[in-house]
N, C-alpha and C. Protein backbone atom coordinates (compact mmCIF):
# COMPACT_ATOMS: atom_id res chain seq x y z
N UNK A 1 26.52 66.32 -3.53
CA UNK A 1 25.26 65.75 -4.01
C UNK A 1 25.57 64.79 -5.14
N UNK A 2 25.12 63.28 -5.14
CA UNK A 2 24.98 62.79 -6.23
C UNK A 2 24.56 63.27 -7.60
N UNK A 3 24.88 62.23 -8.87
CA UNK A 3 24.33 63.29 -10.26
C UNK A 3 23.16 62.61 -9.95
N UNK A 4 21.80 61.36 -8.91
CA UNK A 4 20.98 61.59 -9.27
C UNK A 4 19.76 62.94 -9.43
N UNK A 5 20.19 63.59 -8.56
CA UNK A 5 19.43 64.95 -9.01
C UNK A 5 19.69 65.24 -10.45
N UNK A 6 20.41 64.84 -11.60
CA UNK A 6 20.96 65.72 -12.70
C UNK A 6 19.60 64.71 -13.72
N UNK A 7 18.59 65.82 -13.90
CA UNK A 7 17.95 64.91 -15.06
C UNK A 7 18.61 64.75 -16.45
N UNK A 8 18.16 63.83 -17.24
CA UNK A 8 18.71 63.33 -18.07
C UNK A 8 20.03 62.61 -17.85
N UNK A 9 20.72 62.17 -17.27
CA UNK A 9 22.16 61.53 -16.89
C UNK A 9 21.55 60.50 -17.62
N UNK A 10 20.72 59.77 -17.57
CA UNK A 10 20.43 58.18 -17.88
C UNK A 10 20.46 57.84 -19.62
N UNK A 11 20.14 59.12 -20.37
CA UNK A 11 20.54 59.25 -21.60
C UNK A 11 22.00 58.48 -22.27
N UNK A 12 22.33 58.32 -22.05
CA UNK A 12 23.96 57.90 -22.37
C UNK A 12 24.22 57.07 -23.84
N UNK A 13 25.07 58.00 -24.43
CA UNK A 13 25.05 57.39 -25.94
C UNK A 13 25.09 55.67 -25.82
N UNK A 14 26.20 55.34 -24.83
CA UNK A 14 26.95 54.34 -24.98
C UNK A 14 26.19 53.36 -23.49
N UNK A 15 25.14 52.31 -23.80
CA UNK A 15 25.20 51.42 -23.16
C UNK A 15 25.74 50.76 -22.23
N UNK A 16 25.67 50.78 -20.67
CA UNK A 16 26.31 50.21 -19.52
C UNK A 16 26.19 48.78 -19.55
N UNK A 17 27.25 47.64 -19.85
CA UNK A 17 26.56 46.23 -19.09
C UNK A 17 26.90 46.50 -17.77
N UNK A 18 26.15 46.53 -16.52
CA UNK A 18 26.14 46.37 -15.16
C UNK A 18 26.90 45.18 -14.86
N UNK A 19 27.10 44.07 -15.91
CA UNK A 19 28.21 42.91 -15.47
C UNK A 19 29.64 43.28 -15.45
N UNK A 20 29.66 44.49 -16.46
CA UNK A 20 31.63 44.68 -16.42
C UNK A 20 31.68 45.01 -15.07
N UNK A 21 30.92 45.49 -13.61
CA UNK A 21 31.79 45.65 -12.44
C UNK A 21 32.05 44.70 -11.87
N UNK A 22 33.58 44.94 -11.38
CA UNK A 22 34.04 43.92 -10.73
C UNK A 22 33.54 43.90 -8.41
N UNK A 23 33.02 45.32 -8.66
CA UNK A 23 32.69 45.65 -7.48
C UNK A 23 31.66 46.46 -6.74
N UNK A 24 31.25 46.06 -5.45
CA UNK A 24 29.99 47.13 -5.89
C UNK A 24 30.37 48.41 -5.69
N UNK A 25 31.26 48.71 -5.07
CA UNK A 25 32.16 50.50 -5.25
C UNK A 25 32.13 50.90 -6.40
N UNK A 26 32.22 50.13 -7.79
CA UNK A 26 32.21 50.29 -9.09
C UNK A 26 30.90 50.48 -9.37
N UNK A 27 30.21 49.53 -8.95
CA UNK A 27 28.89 49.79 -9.95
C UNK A 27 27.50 50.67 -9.16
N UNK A 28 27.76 50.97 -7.85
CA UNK A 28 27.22 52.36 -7.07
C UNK A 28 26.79 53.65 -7.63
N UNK A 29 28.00 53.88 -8.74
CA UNK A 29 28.24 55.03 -9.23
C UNK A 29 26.98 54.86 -10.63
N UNK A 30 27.12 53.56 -10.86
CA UNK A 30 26.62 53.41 -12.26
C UNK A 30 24.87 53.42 -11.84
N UNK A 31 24.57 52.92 -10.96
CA UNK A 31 23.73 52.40 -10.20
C UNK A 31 22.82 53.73 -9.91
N UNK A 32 23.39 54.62 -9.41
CA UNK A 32 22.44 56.13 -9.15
C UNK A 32 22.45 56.92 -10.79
N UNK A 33 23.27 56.66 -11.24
CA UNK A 33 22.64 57.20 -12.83
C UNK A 33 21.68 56.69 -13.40
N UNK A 34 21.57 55.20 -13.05
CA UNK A 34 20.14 54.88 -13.32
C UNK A 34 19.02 54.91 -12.63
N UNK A 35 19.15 56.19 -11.77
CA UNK A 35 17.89 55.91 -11.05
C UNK A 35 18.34 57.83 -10.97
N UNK A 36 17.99 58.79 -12.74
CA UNK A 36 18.50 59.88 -12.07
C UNK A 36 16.75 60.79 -12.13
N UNK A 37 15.85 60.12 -12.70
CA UNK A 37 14.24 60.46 -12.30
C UNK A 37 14.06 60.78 -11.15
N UNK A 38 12.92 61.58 -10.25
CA UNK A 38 13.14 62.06 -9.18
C UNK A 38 11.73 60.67 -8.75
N UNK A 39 10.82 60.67 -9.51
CA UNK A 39 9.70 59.70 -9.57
C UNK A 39 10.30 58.45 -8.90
N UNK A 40 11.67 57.89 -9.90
CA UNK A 40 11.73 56.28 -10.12
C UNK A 40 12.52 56.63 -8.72
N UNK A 41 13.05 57.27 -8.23
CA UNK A 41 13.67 57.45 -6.52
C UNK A 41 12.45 57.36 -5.73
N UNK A 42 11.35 58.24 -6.04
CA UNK A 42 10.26 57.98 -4.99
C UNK A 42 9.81 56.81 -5.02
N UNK A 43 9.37 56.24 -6.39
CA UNK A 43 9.03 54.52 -6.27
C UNK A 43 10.08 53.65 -5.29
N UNK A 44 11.08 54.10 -5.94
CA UNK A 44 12.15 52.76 -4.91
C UNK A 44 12.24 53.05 -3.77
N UNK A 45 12.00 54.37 -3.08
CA UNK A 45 12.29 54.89 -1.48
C UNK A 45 10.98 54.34 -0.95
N UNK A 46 9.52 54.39 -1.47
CA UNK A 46 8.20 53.48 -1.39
C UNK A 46 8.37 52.31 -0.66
N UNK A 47 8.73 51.85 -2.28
CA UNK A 47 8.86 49.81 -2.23
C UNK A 47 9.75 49.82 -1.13
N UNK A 48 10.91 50.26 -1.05
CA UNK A 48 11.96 49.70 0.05
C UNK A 48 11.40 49.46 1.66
N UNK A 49 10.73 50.83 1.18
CA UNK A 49 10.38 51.21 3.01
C UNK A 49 8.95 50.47 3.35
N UNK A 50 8.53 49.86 2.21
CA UNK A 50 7.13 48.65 2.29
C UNK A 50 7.66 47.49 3.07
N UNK A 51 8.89 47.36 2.08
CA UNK A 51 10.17 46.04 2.27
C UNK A 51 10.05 45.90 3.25
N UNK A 52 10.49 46.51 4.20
CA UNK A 52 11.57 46.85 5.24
C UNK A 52 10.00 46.24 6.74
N UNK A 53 8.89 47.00 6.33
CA UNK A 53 7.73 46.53 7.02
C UNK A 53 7.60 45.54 6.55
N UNK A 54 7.17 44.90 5.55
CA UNK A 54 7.08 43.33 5.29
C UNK A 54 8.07 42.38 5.86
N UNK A 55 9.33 42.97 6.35
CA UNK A 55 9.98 42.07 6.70
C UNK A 55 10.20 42.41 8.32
N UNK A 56 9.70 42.87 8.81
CA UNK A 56 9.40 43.24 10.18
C UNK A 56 8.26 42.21 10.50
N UNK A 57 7.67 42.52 9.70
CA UNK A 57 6.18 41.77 10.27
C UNK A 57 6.59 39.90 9.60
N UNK A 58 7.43 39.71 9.19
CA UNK A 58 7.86 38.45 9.06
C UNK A 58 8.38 37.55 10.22
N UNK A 59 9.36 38.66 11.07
CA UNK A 59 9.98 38.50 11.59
C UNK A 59 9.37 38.51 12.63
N UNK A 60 8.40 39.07 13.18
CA UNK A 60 7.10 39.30 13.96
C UNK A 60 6.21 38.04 14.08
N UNK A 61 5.82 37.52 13.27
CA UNK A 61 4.81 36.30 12.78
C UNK A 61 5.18 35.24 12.68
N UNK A 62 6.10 35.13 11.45
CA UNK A 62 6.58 34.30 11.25
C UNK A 62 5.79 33.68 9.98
N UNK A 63 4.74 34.21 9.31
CA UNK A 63 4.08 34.13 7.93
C UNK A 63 4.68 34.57 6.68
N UNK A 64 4.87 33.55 6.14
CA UNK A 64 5.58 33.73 4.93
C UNK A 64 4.97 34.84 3.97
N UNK A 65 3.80 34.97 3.97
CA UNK A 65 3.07 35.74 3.07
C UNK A 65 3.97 37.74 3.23
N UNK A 66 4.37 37.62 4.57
CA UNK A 66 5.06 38.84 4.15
C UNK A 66 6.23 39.09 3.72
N UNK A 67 6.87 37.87 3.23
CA UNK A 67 8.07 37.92 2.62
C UNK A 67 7.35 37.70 0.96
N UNK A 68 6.75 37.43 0.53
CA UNK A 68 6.14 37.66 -0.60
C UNK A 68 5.59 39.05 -1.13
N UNK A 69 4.66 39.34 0.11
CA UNK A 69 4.73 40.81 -0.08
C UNK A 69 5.49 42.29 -0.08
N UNK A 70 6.70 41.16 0.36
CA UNK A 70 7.79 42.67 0.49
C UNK A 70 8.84 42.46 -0.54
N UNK A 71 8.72 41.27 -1.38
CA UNK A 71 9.23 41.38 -2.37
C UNK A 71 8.57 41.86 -3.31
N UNK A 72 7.13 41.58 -3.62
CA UNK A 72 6.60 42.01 -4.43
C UNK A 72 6.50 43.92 -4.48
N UNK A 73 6.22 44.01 -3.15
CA UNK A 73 6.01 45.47 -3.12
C UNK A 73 7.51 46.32 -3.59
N UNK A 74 8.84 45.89 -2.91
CA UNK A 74 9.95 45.98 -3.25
C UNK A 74 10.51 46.17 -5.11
N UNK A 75 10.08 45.13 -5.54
CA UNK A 75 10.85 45.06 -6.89
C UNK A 75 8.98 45.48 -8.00
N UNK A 76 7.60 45.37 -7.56
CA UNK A 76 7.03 46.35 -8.28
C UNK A 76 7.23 47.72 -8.27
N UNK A 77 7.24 48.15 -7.18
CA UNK A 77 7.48 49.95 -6.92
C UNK A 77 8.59 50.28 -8.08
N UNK A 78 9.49 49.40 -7.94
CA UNK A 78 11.11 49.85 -8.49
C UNK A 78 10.80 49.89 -9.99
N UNK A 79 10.67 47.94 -10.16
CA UNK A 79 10.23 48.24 -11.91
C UNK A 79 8.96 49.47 -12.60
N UNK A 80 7.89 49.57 -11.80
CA UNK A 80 7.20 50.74 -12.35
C UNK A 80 8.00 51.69 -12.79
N UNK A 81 8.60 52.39 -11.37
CA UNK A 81 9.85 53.32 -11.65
C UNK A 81 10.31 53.66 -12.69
N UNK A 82 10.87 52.46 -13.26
CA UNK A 82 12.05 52.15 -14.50
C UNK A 82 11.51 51.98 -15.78
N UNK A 83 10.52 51.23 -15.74
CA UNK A 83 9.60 51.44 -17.25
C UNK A 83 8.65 52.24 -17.46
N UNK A 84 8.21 53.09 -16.52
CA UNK A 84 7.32 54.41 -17.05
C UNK A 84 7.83 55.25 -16.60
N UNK A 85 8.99 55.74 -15.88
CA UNK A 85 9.68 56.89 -15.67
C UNK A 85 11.09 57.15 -16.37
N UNK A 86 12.05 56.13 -15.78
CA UNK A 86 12.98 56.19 -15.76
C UNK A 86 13.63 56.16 -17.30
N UNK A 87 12.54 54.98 -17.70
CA UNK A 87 12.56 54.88 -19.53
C UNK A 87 13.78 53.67 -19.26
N UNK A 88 14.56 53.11 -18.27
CA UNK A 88 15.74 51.80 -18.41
C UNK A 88 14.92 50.19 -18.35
N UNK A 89 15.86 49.63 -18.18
CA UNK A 89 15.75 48.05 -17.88
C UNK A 89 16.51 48.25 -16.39
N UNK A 90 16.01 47.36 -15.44
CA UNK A 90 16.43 47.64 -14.31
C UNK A 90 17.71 46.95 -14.18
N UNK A 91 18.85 47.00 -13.32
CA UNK A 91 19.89 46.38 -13.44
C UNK A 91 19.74 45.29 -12.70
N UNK A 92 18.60 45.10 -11.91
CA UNK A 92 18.56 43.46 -11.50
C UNK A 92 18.47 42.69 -12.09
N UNK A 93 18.11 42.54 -13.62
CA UNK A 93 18.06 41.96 -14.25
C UNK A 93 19.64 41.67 -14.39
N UNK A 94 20.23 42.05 -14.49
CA UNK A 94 21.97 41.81 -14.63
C UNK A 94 22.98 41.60 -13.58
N UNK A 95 22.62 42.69 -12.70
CA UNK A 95 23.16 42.06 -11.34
C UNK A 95 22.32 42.09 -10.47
N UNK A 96 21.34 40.85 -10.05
CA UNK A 96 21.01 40.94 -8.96
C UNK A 96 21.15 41.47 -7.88
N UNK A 97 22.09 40.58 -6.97
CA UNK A 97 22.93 40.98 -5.75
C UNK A 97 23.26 42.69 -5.37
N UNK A 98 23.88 43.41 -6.64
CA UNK A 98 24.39 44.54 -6.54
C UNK A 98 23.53 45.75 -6.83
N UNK A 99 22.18 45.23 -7.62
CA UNK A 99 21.05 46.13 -7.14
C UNK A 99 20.13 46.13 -6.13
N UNK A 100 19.81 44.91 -5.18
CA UNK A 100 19.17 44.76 -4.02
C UNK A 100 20.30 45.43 -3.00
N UNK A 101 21.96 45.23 -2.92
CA UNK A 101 22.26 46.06 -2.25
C UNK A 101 22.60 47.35 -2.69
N UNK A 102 22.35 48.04 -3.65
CA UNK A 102 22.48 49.49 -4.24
C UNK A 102 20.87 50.42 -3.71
N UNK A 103 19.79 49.14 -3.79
CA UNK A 103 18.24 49.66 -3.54
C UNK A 103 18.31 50.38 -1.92
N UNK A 104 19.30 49.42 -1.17
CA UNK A 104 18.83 50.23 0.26
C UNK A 104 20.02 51.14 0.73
N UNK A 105 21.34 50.66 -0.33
CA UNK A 105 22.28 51.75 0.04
C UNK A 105 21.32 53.14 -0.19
N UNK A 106 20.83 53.64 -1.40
CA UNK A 106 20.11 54.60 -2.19
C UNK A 106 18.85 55.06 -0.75
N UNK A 107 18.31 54.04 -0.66
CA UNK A 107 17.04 54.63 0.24
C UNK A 107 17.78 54.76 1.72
N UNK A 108 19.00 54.51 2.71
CA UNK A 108 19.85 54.71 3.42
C UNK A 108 20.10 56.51 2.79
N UNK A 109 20.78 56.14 1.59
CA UNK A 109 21.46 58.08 1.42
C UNK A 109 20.30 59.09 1.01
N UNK A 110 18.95 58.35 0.76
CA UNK A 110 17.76 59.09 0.68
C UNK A 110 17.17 59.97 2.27
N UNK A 111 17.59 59.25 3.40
CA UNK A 111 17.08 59.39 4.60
C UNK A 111 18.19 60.16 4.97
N UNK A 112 19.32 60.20 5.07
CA UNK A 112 20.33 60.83 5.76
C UNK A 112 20.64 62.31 4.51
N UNK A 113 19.62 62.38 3.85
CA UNK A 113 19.53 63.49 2.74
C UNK A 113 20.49 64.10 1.95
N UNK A 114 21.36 62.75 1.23
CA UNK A 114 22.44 62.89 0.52
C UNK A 114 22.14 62.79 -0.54
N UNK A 115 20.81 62.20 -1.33
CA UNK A 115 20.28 61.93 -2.30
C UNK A 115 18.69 62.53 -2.36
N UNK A 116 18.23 63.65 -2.98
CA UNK A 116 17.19 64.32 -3.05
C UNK A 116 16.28 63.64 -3.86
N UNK A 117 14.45 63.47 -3.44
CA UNK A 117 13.46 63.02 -4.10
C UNK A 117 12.90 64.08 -4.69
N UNK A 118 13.65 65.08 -5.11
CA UNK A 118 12.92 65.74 -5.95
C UNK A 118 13.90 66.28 -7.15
């Protein structure tokens, strides 16, 4: 089991920059400590799986409006998460790239029940 089940992990005396990884194997690890709330997991397992329909139905249509909405739904769910649960700054703010792919690795090990929402 991941430490996100371990509440409090996200406490950490010492400040992460999410830029020192050189990889995302590196920053995976760093990546589920910040998300060790059981809440800010349900927000992001939410938004993702909104995502994931918004971009179905994109792909379906061909209306841009649901690529707007599946971002929006995507990265609101998450930030809620993070500023009224989680208590962090989200790491997209720092690494993009390596938290959009950490968001669906996470909701991937959420479904195959390697990572618990509660």
């Amino acid at each position: 089991m991941s430490r996100t089940s371990d509440p409090g992990v996200h406490g950490a005396a010492t400040p992460v920059d999410p830029r020192q990884f050189k990889s995302f194997a590196e920053f995976y690890p760093f990546y589920l400590r910040e998300h060790s709330n059981a809440m800010c997991r349900r927000l992001h397992f939410v938004g993702t799986s909104l995502s994931l329909l918004f971009l179905i139905g994109l792909v379906v249509t061909g209306h841009l409006w649901y690529l707007i909405a599946g971002l929006a739904c995507g990265y609101g769910f998450a930030w809620v998460g993070h500023f009224a649960f989680e208590k962090n700054r989200p790491a997209s703010f720092k690494r993009p790239l390596y938290s959009f792919i950490g968001d669906w690795m996470m909701w991937r090990d959420i479904l195959l029940g390697r990572i618990s929402l509660h």
